[in-house]
Protein backbone atom coordinates (compact mmCIF):
# COMPACT_ATOMS: atom_id res chain seq x y z
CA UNK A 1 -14.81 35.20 -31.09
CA UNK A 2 -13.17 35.75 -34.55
CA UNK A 3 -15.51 37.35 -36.98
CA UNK A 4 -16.45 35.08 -39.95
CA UNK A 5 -14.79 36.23 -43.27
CA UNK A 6 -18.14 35.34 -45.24
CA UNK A 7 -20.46 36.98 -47.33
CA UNK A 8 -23.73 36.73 -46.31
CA UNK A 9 -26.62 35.82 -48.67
CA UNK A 10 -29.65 38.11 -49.12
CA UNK A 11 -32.30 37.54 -46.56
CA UNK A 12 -35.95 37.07 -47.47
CA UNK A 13 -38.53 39.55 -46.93
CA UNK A 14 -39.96 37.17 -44.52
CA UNK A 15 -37.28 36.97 -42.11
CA UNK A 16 -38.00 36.84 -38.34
CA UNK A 17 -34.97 39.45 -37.82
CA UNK A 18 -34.51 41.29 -34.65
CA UNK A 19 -33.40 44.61 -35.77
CA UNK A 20 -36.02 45.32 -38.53
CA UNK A 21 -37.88 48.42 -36.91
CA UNK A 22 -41.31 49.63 -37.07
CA UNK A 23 -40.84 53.56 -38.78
CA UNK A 24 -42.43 55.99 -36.55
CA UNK A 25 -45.83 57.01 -38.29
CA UNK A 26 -46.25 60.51 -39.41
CA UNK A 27 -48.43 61.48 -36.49
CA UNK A 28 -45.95 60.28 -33.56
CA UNK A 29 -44.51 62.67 -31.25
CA UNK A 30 -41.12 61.31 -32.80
CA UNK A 31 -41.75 62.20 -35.97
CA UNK A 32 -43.51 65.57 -35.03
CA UNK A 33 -40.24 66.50 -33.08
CA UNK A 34 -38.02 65.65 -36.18
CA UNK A 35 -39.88 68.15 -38.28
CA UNK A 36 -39.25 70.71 -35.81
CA UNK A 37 -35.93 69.69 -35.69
CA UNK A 38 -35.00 69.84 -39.33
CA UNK A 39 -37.53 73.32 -39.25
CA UNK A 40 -35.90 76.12 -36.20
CA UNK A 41 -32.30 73.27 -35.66
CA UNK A 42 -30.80 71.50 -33.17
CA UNK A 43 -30.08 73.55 -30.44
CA UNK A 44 -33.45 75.15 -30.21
CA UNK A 45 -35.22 72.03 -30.33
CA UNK A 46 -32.95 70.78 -27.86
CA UNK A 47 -33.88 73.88 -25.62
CA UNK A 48 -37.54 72.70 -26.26
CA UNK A 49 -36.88 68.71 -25.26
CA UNK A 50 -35.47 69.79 -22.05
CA UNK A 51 -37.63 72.43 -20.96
CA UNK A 52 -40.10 71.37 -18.49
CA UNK A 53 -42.52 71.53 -20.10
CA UNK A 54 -41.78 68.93 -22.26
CA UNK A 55 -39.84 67.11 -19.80
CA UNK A 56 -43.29 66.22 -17.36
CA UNK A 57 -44.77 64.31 -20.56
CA UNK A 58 -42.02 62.03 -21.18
CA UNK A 59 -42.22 58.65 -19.39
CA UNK A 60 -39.58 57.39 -17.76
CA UNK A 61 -36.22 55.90 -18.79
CA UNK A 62 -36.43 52.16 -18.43
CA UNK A 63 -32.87 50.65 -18.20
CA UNK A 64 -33.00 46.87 -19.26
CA UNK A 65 -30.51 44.52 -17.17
CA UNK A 66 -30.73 41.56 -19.46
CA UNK A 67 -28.83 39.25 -21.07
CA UNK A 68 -31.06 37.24 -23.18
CA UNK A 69 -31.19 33.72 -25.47
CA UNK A 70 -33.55 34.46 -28.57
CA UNK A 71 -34.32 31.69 -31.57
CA UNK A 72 -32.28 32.45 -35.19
CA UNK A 73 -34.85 33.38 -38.18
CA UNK A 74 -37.70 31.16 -39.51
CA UNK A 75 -36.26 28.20 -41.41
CA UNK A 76 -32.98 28.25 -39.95
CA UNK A 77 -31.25 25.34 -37.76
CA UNK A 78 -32.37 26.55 -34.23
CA UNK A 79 -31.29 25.53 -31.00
CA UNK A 80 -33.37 27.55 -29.25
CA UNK A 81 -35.25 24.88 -27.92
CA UNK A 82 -32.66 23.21 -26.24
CA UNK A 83 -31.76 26.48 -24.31
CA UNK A 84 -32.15 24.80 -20.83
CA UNK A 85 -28.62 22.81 -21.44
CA UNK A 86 -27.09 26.18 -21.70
CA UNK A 87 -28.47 26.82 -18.24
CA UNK A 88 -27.85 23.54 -16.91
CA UNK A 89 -23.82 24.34 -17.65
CA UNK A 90 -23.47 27.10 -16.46
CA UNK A 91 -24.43 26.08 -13.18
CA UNK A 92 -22.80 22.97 -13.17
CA UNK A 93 -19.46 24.95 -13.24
CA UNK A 94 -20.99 27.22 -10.98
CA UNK A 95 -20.11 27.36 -6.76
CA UNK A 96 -21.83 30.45 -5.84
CA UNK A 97 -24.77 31.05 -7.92
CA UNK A 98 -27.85 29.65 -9.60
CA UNK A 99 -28.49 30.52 -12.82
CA UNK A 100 -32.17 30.33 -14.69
CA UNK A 101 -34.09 31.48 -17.16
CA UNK A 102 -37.16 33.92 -17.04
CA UNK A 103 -38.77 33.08 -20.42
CA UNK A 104 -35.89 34.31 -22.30
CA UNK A 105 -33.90 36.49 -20.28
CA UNK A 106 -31.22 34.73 -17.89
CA UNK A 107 -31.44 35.72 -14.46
CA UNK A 108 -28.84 35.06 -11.41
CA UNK A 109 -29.80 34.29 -7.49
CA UNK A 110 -26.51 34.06 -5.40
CA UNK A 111 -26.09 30.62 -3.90
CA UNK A 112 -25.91 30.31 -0.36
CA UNK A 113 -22.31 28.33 1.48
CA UNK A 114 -20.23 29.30 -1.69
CA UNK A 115 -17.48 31.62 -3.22
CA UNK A 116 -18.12 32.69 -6.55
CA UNK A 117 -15.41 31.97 -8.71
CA UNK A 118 -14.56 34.72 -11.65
CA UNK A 119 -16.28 32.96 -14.43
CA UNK A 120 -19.55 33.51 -12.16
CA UNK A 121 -18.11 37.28 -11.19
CA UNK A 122 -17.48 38.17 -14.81
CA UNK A 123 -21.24 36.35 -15.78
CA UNK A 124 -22.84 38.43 -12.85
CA UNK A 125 -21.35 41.73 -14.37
CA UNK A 126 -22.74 40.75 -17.87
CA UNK A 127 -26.19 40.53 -16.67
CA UNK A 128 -26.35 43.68 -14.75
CA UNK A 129 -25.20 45.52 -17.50
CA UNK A 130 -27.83 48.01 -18.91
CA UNK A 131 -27.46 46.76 -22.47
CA UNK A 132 -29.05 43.67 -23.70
CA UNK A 133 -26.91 41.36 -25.14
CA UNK A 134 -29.31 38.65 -27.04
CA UNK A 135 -27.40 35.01 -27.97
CA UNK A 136 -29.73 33.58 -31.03
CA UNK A 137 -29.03 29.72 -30.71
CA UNK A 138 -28.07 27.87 -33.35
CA UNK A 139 -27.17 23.91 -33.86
CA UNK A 140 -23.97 23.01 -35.66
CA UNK A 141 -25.96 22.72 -38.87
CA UNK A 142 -26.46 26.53 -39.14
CA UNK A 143 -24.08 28.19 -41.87
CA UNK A 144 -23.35 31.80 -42.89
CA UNK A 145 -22.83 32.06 -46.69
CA UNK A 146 -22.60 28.36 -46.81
CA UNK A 147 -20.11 28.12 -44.36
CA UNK A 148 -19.92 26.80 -40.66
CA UNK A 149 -19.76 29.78 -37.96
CA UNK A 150 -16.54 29.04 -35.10
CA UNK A 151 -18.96 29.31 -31.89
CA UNK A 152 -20.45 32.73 -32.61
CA UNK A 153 -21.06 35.08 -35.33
CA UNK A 154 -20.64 38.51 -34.33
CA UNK A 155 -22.46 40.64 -36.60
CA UNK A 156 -25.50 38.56 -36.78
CA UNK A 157 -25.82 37.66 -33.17
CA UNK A 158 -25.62 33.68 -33.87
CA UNK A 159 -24.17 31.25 -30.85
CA UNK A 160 -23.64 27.75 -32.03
CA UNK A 161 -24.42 25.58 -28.82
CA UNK A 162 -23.55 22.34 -30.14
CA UNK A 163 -19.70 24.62 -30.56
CA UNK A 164 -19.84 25.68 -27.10
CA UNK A 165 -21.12 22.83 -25.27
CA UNK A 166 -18.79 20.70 -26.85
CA UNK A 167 -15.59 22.50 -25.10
CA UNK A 168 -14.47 21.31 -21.62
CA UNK A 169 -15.41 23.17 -18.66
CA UNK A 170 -12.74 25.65 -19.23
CA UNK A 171 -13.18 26.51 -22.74
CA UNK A 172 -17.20 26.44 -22.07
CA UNK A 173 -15.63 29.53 -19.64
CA UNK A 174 -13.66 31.56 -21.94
CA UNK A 175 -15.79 31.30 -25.20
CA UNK A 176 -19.37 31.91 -23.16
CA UNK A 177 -17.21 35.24 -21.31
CA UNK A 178 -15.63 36.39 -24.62
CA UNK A 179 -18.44 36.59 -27.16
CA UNK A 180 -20.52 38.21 -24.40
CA UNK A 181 -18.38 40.82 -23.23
CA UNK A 182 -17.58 41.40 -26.70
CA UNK A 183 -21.30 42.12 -27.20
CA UNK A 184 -20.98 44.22 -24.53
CA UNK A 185 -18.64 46.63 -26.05
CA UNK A 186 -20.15 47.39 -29.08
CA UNK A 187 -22.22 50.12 -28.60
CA UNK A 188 -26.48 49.52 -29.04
CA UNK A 189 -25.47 45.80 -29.71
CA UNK A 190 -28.91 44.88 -29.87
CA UNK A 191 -30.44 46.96 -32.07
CA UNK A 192 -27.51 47.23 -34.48
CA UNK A 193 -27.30 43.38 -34.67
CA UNK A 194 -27.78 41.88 -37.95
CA UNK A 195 -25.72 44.69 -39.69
CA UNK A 196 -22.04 44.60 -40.68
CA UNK A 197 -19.97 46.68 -37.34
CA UNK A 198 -17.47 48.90 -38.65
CA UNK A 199 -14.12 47.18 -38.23
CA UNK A 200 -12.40 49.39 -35.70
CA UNK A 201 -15.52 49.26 -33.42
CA UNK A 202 -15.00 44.86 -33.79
CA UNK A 203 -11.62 45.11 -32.97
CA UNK A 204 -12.28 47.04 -29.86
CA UNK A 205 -14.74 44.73 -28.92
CA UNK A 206 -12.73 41.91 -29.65
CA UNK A 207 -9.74 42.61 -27.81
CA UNK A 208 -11.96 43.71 -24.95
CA UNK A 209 -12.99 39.58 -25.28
CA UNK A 210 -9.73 38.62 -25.20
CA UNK A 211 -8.82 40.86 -22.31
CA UNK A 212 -12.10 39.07 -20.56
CA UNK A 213 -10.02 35.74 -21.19
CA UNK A 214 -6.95 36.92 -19.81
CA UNK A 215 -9.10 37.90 -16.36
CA UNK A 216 -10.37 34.85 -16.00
CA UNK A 217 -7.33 32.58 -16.85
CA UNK A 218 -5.02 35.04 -14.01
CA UNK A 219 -7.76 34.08 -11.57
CA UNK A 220 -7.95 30.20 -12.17
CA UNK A 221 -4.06 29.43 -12.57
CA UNK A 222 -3.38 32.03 -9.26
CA UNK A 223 -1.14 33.81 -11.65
CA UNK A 224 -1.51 38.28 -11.57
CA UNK A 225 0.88 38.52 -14.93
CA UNK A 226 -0.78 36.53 -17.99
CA UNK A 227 -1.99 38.77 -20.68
CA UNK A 228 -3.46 38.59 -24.14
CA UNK A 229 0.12 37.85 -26.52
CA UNK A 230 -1.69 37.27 -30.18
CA UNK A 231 -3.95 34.96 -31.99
CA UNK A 232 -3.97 33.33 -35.75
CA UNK A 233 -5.90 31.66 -38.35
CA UNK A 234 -3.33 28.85 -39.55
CA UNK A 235 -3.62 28.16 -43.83
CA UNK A 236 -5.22 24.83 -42.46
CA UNK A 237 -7.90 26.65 -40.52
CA UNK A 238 -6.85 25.87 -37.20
CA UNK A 239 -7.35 29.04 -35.29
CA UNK A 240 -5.33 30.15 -32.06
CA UNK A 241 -5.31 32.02 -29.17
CA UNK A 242 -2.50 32.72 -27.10
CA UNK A 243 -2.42 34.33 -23.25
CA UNK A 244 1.33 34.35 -21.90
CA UNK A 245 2.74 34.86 -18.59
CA UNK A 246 5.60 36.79 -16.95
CA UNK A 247 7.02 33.21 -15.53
CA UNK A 248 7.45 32.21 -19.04
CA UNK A 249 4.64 29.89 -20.09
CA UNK A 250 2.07 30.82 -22.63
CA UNK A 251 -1.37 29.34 -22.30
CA UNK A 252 -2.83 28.50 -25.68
CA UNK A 253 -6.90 28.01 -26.73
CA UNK A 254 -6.88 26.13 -30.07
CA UNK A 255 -9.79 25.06 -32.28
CA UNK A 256 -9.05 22.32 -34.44
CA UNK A 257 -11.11 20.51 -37.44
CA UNK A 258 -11.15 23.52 -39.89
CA UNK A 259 -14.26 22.66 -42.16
CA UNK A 260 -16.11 20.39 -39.53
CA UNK A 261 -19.72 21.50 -38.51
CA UNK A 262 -18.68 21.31 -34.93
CA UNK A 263 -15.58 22.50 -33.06
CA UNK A 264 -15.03 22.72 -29.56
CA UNK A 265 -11.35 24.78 -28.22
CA UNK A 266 -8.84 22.74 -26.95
CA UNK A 267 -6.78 24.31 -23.95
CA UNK A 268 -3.01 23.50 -23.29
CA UNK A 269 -0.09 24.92 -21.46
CA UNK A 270 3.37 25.71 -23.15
CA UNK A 271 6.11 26.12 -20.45
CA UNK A 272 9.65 27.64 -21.26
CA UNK A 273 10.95 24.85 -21.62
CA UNK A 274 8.90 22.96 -23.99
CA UNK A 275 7.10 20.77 -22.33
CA UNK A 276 3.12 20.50 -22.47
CA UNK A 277 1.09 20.91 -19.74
CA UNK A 278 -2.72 20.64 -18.67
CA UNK A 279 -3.74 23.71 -17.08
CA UNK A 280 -4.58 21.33 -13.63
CA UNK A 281 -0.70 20.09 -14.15
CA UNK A 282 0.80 24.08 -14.54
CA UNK A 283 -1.70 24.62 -11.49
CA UNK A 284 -0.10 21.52 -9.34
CA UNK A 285 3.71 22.54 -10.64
CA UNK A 286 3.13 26.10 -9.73
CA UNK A 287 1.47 25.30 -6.08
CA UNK A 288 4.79 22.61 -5.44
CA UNK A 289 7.25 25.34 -6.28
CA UNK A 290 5.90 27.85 -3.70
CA UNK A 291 5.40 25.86 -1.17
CA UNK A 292 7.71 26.20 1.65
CA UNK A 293 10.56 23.97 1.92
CA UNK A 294 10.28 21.32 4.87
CA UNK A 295 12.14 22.32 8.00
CA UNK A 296 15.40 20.77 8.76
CA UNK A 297 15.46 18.40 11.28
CA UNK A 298 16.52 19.06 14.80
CA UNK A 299 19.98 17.83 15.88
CA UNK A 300 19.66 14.64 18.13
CA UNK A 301 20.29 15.44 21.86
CA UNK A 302 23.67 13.71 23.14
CA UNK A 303 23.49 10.79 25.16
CA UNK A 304 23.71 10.89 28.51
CA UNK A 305 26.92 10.36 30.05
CA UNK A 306 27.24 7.80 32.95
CA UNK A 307 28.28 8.43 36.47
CA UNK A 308 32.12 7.97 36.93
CA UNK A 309 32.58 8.49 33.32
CA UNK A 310 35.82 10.54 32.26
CA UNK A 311 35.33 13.55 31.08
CA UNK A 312 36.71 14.58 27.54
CA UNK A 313 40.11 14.71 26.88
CA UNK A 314 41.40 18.83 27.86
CA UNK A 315 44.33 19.97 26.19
């Protein structure tokens, strides 16, 4: 989602944080290799990593396929333990595919008699991904530099589920898909987390969101041309999002209540001509207009005409 324009307080020493690392000891293999690294330089020692000699020692890649809920830091207004309504969502919006939760990780099983629908698609991708992209659940009481987060905080990894949960099924949709593939796209997201992203790397990531949004919107209105057009932060908070489509409507996501510990995104169509629509309405015009016009009836057949009748009048 938007990344918060806060500074963030200090943290204490005692901090439960994710991305504080353990420095390899002088006697590790790591730190043995660096020494030779900084001793004889890089492309020798890389000669020496990949000979195989060295090469039958090391252990195996493990690729992790996980996309993960984790509790915030000690002291701070977790959510964690009300991660099973996350769950429960999801598959209550769900046709093709039951979602659950392996201690923290969330795992997929495809349901049998059903289609998945793109939200589940897109959600299925996410998970098989190789990086891990870790939500640390908040409540709607948990601030950044004394101020409210808008559903997610990018840099620090927080999702606000009473933000998320609040938004109709839709919105639940697009916010859940955006801050996750924008996780996604930030390279090491995990391990960086907790650390301010360069810019340009955010913006990728963001649009790549946005772009996520876009997919998912095409698929439920039946519509190939919507796009990402632009978003905003209004002086009175209100921040929007708008998708727009070749046919002339724009599809906006709005959150309202600028200031308010929770926030949910309100979703609404704009057609050409001014008029506000639901997306189920823009869905019902769209399906009336290309349906096929009802067949003309056929002509009545002429009445019979009676023996010893004359015929018609000849010229």
């Amino acid at each position: 989602m938007e990344r918060q324009t806060v500074t963030k307080v200090p943290k204490p020493a005692t901090r439960n944080h994710s991305v504080q690392r353990q420095s390899a000891a002088p006697s590790s293999p790591s730190h043995r290799i660096t020494e030779l690294q900084r001793s004889i330089g890089n492309q020798a020692t890389q000669r020496l990593i990949n000979s195989p000699f060295i090469q039958a020692k090391r252990a195996p890649q493990q690729i992790q396929r996980v996309v993960e809920v984790r509790p915030p830091g000690r002291g701070e207004a977790s959510a964690f333990d009300r991660r099973d309504e996350l769950i429960a969502r999801m598959n209550a919006i769900s046709a093709a595919t039951d979602f659950t939760l392996d201690g923290r990780v969330i795992r997929f099983a495809e349901r049998a008699g059903g289609v998945a629908n793109n939200f589940e698609q897109q959600m299925r991708a996410l998970i098989t991904r190789a990086e891990v992209l870790p939500m640390r659940l908040i409540t709607s009481a948990g601030t950044v530099g004394g101020q409210n987060i808008l559903v997610d905080f990018f840099d620090e990894g927080y999702v606000d589920l009473d933000d998320l949960l609040a938004s109709d099924d839709l919105g639940f949709q697009l916010n859940l898909i955006h801050f996750l593939t924008e996780r996604a796209n930030a390279r090491n997201y995990e391990h960086r987390m907790g650390t301010r992203f360069p810019d340009p790397e955010f913006d990728r990531a963001h649009r790549a969101g946005s772009d996520a949004e876009a997919e998912l919107l095409r698929n439920v209105i039946g519509d190939p041309t919507i796009r990402f057009n632009y978003e905003e932060r209004r002086p009175n908070g209100t921040a929007v999002l708008a998708f727009r489509s070749n046919e002339g409507y724009r599809v906006f996501k709005v959150f309202r209540g600028a200031g308010q510990a929770r926030r949910h995104s309100v979703i609404f169509v704009q057609t050409r001509d001014g008029r506000r629509l639901t997306v189920d309405q823009l869905r019902a015009e769209r399906a009336a207009a290309a349906a096929p016009a009802p067949a003309a009836p056929a002509p009545a057949p002429a009445a019979p005409v009676p023996p010893g009748a004359p015929g018609p009048e000849l010229p």
